[in-house]
C-alpha atoms as a PDB file:
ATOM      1  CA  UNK A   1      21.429 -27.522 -15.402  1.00  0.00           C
ATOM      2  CA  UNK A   2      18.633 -29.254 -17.434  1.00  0.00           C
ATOM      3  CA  UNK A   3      15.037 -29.555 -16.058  1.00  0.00           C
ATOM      4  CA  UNK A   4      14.282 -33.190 -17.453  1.00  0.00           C
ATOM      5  CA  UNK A   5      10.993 -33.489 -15.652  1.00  0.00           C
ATOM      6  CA  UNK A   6       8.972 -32.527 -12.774  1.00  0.00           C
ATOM      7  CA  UNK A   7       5.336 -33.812 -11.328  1.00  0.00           C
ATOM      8  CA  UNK A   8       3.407 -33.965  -8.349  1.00  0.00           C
ATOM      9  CA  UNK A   9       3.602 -36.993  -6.085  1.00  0.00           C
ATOM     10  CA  UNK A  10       2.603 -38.412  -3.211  1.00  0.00           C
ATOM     11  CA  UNK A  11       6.114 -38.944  -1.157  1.00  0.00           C
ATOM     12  CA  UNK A  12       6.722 -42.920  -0.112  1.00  0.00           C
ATOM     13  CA  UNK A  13       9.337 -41.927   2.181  1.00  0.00           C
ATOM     14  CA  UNK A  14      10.341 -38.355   4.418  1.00  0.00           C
ATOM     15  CA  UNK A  15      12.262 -35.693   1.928  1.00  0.00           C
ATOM     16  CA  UNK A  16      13.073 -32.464   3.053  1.00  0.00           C
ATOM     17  CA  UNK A  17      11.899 -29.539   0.771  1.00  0.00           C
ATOM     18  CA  UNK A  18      14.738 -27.880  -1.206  1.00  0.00           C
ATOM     19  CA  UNK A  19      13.683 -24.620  -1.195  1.00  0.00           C
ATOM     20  CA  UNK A  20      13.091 -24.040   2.746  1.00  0.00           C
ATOM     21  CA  UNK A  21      14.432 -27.223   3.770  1.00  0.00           C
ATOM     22  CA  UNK A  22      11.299 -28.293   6.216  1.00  0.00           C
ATOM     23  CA  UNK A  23      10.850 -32.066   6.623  1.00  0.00           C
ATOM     24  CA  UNK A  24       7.509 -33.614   4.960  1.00  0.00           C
ATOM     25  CA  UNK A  25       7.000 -37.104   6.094  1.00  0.00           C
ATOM     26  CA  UNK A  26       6.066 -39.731   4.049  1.00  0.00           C
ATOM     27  CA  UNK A  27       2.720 -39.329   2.467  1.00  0.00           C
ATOM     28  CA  UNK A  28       2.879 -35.434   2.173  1.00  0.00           C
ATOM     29  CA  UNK A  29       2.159 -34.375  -1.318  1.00  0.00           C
ATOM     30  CA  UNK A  30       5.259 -32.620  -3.121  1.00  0.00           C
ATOM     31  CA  UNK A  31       6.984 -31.520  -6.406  1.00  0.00           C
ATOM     32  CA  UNK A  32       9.536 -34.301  -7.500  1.00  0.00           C
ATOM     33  CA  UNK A  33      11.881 -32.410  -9.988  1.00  0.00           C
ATOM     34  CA  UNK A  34      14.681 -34.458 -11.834  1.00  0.00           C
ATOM     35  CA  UNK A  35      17.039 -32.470 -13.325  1.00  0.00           C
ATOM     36  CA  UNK A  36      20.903 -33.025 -14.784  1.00  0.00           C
ATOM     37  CA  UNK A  37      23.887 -30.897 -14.706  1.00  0.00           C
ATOM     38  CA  UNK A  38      27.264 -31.870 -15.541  1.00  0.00           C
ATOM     39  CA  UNK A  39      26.284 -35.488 -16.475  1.00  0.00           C
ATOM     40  CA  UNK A  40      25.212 -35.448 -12.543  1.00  0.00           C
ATOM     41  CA  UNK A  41      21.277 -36.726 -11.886  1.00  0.00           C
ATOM     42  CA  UNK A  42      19.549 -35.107  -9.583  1.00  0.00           C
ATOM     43  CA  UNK A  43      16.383 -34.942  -8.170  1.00  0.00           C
ATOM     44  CA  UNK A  44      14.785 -32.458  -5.813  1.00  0.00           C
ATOM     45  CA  UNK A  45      11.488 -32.073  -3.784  1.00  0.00           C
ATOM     46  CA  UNK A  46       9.267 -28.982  -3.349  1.00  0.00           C
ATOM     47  CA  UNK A  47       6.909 -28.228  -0.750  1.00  0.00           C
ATOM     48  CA  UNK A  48       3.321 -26.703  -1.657  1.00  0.00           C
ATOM     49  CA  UNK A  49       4.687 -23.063  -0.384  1.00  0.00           C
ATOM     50  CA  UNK A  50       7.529 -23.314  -2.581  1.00  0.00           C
ATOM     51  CA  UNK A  51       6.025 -23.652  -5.646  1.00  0.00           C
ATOM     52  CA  UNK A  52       3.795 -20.862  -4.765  1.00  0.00           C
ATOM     53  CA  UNK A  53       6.883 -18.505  -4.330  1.00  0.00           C
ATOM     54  CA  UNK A  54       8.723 -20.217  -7.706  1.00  0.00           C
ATOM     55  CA  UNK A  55       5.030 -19.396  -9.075  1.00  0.00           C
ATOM     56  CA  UNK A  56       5.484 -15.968  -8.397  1.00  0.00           C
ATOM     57  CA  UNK A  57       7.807 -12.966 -10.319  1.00  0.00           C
ATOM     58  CA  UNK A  58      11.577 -13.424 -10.864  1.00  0.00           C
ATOM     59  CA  UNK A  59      11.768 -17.314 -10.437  1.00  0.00           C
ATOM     60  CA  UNK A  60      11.690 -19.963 -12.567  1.00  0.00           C
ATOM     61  CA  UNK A  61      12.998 -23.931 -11.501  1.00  0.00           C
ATOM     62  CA  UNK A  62      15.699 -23.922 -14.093  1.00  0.00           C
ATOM     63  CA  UNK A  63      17.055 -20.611 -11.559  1.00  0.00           C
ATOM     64  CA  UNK A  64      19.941 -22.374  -9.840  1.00  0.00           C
ATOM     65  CA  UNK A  65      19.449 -22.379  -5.761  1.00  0.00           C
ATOM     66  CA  UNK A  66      20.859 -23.717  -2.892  1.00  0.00           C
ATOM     67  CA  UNK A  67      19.396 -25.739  -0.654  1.00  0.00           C
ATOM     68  CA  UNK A  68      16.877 -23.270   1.202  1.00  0.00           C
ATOM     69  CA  UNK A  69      17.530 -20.222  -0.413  1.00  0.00           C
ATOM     70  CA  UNK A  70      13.868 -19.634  -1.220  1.00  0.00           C
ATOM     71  CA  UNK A  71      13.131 -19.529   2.754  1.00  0.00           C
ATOM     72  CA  UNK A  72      16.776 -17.312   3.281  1.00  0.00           C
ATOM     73  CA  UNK A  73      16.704 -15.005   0.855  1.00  0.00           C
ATOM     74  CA  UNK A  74      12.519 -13.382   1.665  1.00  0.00           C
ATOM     75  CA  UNK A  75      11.638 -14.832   4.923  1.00  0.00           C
ATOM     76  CA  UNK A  76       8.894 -12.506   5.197  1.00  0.00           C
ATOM     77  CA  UNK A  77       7.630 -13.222   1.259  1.00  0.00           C
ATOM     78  CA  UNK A  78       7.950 -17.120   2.138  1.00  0.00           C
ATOM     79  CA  UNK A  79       5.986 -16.515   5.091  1.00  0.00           C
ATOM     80  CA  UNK A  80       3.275 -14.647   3.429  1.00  0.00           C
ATOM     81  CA  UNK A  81       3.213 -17.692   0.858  1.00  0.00           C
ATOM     82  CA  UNK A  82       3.399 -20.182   3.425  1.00  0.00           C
ATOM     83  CA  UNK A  83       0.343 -18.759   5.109  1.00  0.00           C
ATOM     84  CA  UNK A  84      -1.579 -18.502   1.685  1.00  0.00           C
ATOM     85  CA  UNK A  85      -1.112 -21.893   0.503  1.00  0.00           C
ATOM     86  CA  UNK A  86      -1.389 -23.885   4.546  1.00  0.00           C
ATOM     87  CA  UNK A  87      -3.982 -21.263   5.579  1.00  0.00           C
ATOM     88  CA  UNK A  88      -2.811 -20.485   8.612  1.00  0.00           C
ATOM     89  CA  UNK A  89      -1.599 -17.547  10.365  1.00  0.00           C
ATOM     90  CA  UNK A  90       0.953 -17.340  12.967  1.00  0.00           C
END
């Protein structure tokens, strides 16, 4: 997989985050990655908390992962992040 691009945008319709896989409707600020593998296009949207975790040690976006594996894999650390960046606690 080749990262060809990525940028902030402001979302014109509802995408669902790729790492945790929460819906942002449209509007809602968001990483727009496009990326090819295989001759396949793709393109992927991050949420704010996300990119905070991706920001952090041991990931990168060219790191292959399944849809939601960032929530899966360290609910606890994506919950930490989530609070950080949305400022809220639960």
């Amino acid at each position: 997989m080749t990262v060809l691009g990525s940028k902030q945008v402001l979302t014109r319709k509802p995408h669902k985050c790729w790492g945790c896989g929460r819906r942002f409707e449209a509007g809602s600020r968001m990483c727009c990655v496009t990326e090819v593998d295989g001759g396949e296009w793709s393109t992927t949207y991050w949420c704010d908390v996300c990119q905070e975790v991706l920001a952090g040690p041991g990931y990168h976006y060219d790191d292959q992962f399944g849809r939601e594996d960032l929530r899966q894999e360290d609910p606890e650390a994506w919950e930490d992040a989530r609070q950080r960046v949305e400022g809220e606690k639960s």
